[in-house]
PDB file of N, CA and C in Angstrom:
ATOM      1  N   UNK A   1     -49.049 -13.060 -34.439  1.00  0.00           N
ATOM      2  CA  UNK A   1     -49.282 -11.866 -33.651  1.00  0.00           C
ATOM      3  C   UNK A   1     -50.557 -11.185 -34.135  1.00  0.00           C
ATOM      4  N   UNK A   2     -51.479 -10.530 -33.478  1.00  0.00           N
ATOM      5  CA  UNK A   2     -52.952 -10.142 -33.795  1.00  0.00           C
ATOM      6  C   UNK A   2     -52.079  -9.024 -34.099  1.00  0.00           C
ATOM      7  N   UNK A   3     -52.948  -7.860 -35.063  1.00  0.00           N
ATOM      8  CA  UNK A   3     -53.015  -6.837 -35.570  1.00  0.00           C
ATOM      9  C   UNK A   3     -53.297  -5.988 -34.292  1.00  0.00           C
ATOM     10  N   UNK A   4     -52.294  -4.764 -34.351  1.00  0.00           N
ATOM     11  CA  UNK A   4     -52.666  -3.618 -33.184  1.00  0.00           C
ATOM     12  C   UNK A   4     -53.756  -2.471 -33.771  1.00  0.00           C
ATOM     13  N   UNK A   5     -54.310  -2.115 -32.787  1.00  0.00           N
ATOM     14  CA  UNK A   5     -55.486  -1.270 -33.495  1.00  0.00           C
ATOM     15  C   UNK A   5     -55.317   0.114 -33.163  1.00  0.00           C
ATOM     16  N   UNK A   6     -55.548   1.554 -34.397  1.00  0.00           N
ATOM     17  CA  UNK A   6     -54.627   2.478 -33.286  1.00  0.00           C
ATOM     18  C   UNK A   6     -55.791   3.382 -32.234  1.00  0.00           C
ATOM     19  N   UNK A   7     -54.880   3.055 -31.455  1.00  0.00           N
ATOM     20  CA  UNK A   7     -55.390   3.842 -29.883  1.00  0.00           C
ATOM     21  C   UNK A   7     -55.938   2.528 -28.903  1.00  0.00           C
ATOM     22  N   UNK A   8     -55.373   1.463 -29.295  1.00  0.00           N
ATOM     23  CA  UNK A   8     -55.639   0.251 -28.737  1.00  0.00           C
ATOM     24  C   UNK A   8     -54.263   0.066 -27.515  1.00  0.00           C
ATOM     25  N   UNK A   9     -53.109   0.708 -27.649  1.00  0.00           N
ATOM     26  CA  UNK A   9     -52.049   1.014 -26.993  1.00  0.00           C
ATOM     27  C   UNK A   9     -51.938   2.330 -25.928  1.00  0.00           C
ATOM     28  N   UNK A  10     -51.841   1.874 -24.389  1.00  0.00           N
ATOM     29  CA  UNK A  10     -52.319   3.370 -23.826  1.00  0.00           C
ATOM     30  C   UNK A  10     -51.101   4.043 -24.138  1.00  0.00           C
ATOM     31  N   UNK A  11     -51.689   5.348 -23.905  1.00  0.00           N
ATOM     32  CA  UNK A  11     -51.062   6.281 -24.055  1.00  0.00           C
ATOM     33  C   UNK A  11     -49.691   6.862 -23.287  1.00  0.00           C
ATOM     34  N   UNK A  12     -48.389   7.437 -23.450  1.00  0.00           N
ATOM     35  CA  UNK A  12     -47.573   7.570 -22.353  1.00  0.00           C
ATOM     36  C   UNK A  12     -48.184   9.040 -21.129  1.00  0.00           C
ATOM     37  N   UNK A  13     -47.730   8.622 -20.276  1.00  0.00           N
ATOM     38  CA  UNK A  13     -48.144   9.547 -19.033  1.00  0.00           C
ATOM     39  C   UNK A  13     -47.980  11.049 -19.576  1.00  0.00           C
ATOM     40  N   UNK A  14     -48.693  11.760 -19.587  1.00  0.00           N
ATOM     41  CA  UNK A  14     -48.113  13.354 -19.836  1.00  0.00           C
ATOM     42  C   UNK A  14     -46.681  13.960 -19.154  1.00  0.00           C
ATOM     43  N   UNK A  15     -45.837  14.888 -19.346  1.00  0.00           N
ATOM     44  CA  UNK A  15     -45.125  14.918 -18.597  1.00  0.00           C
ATOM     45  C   UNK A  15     -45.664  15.861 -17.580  1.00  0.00           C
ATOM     46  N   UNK A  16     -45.968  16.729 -17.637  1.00  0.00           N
ATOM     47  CA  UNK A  16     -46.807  17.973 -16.470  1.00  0.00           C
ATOM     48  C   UNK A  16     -48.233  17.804 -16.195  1.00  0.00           C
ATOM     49  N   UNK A  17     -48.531  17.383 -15.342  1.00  0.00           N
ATOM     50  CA  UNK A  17     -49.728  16.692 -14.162  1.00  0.00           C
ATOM     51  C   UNK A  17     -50.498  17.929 -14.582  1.00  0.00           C
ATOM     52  N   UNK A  18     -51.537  18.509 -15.005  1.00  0.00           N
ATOM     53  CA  UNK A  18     -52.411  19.295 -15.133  1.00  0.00           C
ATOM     54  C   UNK A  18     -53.144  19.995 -14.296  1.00  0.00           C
ATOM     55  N   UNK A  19     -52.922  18.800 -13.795  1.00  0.00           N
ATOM     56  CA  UNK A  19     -54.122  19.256 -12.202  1.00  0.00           C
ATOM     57  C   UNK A  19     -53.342  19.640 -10.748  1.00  0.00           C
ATOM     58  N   UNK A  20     -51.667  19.774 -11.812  1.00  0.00           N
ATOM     59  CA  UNK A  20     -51.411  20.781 -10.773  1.00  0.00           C
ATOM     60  C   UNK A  20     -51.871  22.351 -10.625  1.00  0.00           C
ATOM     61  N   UNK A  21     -52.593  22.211 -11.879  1.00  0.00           N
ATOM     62  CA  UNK A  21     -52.826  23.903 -11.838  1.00  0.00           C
ATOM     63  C   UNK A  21     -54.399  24.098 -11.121  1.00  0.00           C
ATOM     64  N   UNK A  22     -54.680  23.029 -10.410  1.00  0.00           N
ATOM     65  CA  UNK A  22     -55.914  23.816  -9.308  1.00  0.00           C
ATOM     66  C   UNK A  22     -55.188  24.450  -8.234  1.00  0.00           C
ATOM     67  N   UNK A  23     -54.222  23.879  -7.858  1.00  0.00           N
ATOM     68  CA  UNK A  23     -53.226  25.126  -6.941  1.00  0.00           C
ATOM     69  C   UNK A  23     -53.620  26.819  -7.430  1.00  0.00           C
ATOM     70  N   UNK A  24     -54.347  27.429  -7.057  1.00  0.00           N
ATOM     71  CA  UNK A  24     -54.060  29.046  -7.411  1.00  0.00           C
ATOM     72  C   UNK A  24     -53.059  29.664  -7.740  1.00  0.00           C
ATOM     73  N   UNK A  25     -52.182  29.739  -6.651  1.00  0.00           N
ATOM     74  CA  UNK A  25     -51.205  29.960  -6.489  1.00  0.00           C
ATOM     75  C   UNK A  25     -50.174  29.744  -7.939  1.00  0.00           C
ATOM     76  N   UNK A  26     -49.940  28.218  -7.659  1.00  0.00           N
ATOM     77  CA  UNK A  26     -48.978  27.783  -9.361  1.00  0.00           C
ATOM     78  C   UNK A  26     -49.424  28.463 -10.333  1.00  0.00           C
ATOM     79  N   UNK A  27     -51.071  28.397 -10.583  1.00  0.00           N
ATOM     80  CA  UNK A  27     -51.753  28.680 -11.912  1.00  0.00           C
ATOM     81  C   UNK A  27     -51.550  30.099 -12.119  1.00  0.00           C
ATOM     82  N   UNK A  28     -51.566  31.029 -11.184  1.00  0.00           N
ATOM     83  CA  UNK A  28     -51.129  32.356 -10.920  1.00  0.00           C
ATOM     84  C   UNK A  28     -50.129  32.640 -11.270  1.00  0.00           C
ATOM     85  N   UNK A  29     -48.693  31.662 -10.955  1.00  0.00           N
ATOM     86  CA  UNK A  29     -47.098  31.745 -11.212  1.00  0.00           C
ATOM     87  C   UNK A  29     -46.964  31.402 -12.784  1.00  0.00           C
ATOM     88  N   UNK A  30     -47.643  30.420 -13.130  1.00  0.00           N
ATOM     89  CA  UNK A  30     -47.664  30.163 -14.175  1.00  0.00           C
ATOM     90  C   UNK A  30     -48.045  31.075 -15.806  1.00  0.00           C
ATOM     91  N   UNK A  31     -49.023  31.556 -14.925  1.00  0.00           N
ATOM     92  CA  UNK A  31     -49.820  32.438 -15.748  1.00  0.00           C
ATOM     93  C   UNK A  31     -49.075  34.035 -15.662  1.00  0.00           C
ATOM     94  N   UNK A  32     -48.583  34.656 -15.235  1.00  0.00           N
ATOM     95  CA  UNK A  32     -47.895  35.399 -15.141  1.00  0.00           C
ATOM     96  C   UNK A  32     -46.409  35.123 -15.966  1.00  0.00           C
ATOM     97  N   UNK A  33     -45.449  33.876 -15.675  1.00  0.00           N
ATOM     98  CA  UNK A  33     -44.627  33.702 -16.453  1.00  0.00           C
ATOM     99  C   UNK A  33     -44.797  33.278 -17.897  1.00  0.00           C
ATOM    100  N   UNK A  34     -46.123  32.643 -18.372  1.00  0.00           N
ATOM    101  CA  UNK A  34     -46.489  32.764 -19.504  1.00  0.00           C
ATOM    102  C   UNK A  34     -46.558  34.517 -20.654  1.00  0.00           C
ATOM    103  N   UNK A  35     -47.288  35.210 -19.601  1.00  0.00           N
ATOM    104  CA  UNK A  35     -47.353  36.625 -20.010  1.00  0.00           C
ATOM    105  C   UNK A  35     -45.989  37.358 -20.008  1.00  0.00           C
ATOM    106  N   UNK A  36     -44.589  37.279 -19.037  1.00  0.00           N
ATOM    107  CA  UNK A  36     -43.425  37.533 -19.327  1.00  0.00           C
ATOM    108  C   UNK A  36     -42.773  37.180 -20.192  1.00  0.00           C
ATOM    109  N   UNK A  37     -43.197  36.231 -20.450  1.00  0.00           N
ATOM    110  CA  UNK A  37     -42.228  35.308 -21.704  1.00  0.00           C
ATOM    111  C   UNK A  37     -43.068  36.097 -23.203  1.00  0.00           C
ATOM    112  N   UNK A  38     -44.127  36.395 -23.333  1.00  0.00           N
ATOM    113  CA  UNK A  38     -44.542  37.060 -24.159  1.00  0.00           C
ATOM    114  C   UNK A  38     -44.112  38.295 -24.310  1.00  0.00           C
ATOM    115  N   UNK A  39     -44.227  38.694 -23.300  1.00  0.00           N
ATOM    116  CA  UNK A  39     -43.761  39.991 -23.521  1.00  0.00           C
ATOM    117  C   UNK A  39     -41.783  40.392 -23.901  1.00  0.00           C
ATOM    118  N   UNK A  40     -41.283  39.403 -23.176  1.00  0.00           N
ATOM    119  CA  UNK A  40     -40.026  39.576 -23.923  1.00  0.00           C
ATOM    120  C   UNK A  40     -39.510  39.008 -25.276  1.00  0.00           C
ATOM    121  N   UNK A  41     -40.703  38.002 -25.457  1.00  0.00           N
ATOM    122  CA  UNK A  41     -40.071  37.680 -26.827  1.00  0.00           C
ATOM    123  C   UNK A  41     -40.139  38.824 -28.144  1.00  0.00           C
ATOM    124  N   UNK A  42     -41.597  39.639 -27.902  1.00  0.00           N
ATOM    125  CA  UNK A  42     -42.449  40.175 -28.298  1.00  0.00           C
ATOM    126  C   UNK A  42     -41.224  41.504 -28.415  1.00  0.00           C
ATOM    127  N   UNK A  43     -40.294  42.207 -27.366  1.00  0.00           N
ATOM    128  CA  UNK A  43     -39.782  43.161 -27.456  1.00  0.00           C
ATOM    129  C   UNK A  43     -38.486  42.932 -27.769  1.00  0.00           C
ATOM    130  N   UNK A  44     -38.017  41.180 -27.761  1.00  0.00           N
ATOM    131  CA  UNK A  44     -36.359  40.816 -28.142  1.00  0.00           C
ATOM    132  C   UNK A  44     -36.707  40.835 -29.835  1.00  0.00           C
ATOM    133  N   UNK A  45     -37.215  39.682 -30.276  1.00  0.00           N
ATOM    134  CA  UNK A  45     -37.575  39.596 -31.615  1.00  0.00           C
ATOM    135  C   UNK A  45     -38.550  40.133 -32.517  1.00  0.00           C
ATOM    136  N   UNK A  46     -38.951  40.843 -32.149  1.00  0.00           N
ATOM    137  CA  UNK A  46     -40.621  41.420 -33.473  1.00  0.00           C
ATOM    138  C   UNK A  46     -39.675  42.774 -33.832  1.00  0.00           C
ATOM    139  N   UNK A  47     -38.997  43.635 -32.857  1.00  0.00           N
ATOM    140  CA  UNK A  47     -38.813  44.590 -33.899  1.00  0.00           C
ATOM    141  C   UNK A  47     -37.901  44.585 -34.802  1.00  0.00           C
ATOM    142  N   UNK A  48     -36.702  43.787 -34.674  1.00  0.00           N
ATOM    143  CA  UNK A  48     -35.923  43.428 -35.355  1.00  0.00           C
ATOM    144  C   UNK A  48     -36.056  42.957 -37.011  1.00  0.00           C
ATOM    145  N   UNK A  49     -37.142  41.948 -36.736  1.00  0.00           N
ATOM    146  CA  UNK A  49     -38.069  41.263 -37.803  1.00  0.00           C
ATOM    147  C   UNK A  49     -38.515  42.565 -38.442  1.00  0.00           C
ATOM    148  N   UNK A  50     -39.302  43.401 -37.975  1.00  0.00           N
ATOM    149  CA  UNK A  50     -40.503  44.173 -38.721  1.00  0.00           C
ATOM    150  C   UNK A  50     -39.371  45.191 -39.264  1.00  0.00           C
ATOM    151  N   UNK A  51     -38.247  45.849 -38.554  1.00  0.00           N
ATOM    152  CA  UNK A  51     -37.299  46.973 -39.322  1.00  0.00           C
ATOM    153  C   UNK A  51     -36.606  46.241 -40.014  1.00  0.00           C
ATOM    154  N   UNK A  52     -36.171  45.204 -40.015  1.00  0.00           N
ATOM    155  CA  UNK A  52     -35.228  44.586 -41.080  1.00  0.00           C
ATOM    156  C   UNK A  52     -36.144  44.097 -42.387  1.00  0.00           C
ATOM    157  N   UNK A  53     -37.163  43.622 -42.087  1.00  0.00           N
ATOM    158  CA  UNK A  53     -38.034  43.295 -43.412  1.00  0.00           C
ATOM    159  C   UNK A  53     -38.691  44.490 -43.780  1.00  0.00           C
ATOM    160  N   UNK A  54     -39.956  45.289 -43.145  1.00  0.00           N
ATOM    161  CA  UNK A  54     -40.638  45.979 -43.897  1.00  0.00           C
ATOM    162  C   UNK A  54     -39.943  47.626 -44.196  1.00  0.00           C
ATOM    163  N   UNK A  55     -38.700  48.047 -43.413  1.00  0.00           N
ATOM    164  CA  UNK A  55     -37.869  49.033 -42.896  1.00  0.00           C
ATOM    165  C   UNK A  55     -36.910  49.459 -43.991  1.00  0.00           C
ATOM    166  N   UNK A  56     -36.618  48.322 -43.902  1.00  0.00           N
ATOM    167  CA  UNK A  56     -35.245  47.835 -44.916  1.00  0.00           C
ATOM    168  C   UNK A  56     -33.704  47.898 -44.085  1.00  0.00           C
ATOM    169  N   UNK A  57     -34.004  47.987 -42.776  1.00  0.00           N
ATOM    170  CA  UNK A  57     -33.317  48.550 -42.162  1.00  0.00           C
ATOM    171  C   UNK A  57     -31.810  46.892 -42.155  1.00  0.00           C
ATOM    172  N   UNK A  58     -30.613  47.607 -42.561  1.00  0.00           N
ATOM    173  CA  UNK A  58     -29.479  46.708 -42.469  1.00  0.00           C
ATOM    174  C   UNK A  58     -29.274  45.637 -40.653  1.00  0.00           C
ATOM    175  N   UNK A  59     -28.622  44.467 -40.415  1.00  0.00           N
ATOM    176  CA  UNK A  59     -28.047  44.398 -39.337  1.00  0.00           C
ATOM    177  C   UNK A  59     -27.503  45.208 -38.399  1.00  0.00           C
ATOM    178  N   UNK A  60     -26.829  45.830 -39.330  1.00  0.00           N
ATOM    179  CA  UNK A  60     -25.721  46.978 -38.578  1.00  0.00           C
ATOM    180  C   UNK A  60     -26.949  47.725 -37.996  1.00  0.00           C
ATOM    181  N   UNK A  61     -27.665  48.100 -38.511  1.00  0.00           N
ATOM    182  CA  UNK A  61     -28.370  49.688 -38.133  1.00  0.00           C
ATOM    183  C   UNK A  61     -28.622  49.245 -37.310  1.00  0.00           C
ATOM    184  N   UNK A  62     -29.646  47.948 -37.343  1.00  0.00           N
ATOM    185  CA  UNK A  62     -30.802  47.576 -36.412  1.00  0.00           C
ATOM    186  C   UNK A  62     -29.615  47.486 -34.741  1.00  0.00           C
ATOM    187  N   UNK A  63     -29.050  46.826 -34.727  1.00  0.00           N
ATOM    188  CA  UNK A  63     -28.064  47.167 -33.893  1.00  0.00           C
ATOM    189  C   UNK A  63     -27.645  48.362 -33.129  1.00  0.00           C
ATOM    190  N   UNK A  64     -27.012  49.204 -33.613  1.00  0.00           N
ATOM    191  CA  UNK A  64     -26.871  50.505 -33.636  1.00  0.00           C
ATOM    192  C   UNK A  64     -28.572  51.177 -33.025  1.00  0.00           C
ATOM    193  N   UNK A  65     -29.030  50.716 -33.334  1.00  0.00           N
ATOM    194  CA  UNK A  65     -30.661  51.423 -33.562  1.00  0.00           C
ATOM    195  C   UNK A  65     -31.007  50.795 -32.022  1.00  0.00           C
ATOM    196  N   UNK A  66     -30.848  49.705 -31.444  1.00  0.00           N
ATOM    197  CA  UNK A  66     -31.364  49.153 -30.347  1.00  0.00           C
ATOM    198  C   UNK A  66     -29.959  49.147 -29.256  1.00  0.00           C
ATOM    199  N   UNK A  67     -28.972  49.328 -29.542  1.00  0.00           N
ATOM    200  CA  UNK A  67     -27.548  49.667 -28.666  1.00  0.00           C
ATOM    201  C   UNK A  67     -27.968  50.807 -27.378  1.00  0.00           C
ATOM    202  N   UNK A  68     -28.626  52.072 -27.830  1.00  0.00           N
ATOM    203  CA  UNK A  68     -28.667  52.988 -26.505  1.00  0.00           C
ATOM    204  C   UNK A  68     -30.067  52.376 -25.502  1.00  0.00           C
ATOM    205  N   UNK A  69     -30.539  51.312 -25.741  1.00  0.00           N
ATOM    206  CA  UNK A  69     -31.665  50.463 -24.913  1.00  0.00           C
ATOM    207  C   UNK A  69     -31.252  49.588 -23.694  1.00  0.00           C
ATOM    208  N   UNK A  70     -30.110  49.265 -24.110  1.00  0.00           N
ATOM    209  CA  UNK A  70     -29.604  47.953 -23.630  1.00  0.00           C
ATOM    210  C   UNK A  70     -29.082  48.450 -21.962  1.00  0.00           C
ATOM    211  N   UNK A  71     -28.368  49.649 -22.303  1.00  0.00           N
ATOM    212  CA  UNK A  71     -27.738  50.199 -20.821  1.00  0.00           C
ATOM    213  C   UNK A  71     -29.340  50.910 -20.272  1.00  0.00           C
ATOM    214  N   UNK A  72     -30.015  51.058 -20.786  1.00  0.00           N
ATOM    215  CA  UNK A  72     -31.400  51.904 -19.891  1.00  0.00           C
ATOM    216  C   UNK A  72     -32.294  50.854 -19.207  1.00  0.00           C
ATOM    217  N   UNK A  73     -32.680  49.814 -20.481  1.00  0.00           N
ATOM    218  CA  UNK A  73     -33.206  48.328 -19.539  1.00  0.00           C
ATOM    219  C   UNK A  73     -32.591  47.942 -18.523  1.00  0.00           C
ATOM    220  N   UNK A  74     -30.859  47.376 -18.397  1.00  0.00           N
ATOM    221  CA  UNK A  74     -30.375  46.814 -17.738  1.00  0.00           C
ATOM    222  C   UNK A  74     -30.834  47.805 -16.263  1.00  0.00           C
ATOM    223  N   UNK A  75     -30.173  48.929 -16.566  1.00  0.00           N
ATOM    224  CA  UNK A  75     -30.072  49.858 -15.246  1.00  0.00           C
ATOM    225  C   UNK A  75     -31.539  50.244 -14.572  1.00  0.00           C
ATOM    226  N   UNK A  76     -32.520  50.098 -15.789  1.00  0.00           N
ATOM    227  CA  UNK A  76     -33.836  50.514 -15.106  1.00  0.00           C
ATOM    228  C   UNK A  76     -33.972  49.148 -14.319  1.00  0.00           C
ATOM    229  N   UNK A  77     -33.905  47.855 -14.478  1.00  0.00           N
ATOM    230  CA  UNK A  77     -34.482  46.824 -13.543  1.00  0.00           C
ATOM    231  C   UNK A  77     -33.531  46.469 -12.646  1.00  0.00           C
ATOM    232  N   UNK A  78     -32.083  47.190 -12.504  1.00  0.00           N
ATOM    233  CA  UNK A  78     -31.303  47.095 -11.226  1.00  0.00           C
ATOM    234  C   UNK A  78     -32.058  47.733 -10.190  1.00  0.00           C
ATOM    235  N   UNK A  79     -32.554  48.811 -10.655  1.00  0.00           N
ATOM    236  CA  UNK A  79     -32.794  49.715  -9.966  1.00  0.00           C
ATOM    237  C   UNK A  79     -33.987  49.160  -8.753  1.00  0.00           C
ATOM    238  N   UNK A  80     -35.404  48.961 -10.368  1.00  0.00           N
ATOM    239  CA  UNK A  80     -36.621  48.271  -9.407  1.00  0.00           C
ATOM    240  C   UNK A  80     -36.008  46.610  -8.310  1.00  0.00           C
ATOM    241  N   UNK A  81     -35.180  45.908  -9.244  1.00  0.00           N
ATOM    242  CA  UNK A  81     -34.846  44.702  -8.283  1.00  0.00           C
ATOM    243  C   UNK A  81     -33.807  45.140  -6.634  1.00  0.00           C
ATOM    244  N   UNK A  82     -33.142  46.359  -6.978  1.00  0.00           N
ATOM    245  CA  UNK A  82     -32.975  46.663  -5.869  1.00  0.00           C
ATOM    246  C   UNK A  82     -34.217  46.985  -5.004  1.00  0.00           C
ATOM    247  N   UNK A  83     -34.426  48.210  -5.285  1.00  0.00           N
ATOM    248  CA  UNK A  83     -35.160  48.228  -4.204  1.00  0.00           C
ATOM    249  C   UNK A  83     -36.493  47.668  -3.826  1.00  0.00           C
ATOM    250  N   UNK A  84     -36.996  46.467  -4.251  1.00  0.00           N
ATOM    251  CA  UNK A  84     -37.900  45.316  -4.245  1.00  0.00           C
ATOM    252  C   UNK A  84     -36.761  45.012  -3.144  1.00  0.00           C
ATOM    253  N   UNK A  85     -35.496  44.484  -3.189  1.00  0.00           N
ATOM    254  CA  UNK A  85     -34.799  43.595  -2.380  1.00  0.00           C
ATOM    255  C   UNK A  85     -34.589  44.055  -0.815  1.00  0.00           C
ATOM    256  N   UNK A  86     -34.783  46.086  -1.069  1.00  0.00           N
ATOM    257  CA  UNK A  86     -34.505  46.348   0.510  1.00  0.00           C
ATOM    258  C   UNK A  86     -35.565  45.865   1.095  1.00  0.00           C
ATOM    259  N   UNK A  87     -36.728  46.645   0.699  1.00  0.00           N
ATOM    260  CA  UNK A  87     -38.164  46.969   1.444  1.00  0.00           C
ATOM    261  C   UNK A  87     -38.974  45.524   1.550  1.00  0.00           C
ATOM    262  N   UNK A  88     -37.877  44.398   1.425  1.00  0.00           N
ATOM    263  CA  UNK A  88     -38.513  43.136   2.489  1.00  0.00           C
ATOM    264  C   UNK A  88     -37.420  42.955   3.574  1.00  0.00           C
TER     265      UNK A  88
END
């Protein structure tokens, strides 16, 4: 058997076609859900991290500390997804 040489073997297909993103549109969808996903990771996990490490702040607290958020988020984006849903 000859010796394989590396990069002498092609490569496997990418899985996401690239050039789907000359579509505007996708690259637009895309690019926007890139920036959501930042932004919620950014407001699920960083503060947690930063009061529990530099804070000193316990589980419990941090909890307690982010508990009166949870009913104001939820209810603030019922609110906007409602009425996004009439006014089409």
């Amino acid at each position: 058997m000859p010796p394989s040489w590396p990069g002498s073997c092609p490569s496997p297909p990418p899985i996401v076609n690239l050039h789907l993103l000359k579509n505007r549109s996708l690259a637009a969808g895309a690019l926007f859900s890139l920036v959501i996903g930042v932004g919620l990771y950014a407001t699920t996990y960083l503060p947690p991290v930063f009061l529990q490490g530099m804070r000193g702040y316990t589980a419990c607290e941090m909890g307690m500390l982010r508990l009166p958020a949870t009913p104001l988020a939820t209810g603030a984006a019922s609110f906007i997804a409602g009425s996004y849903g009439q006014s089409r």
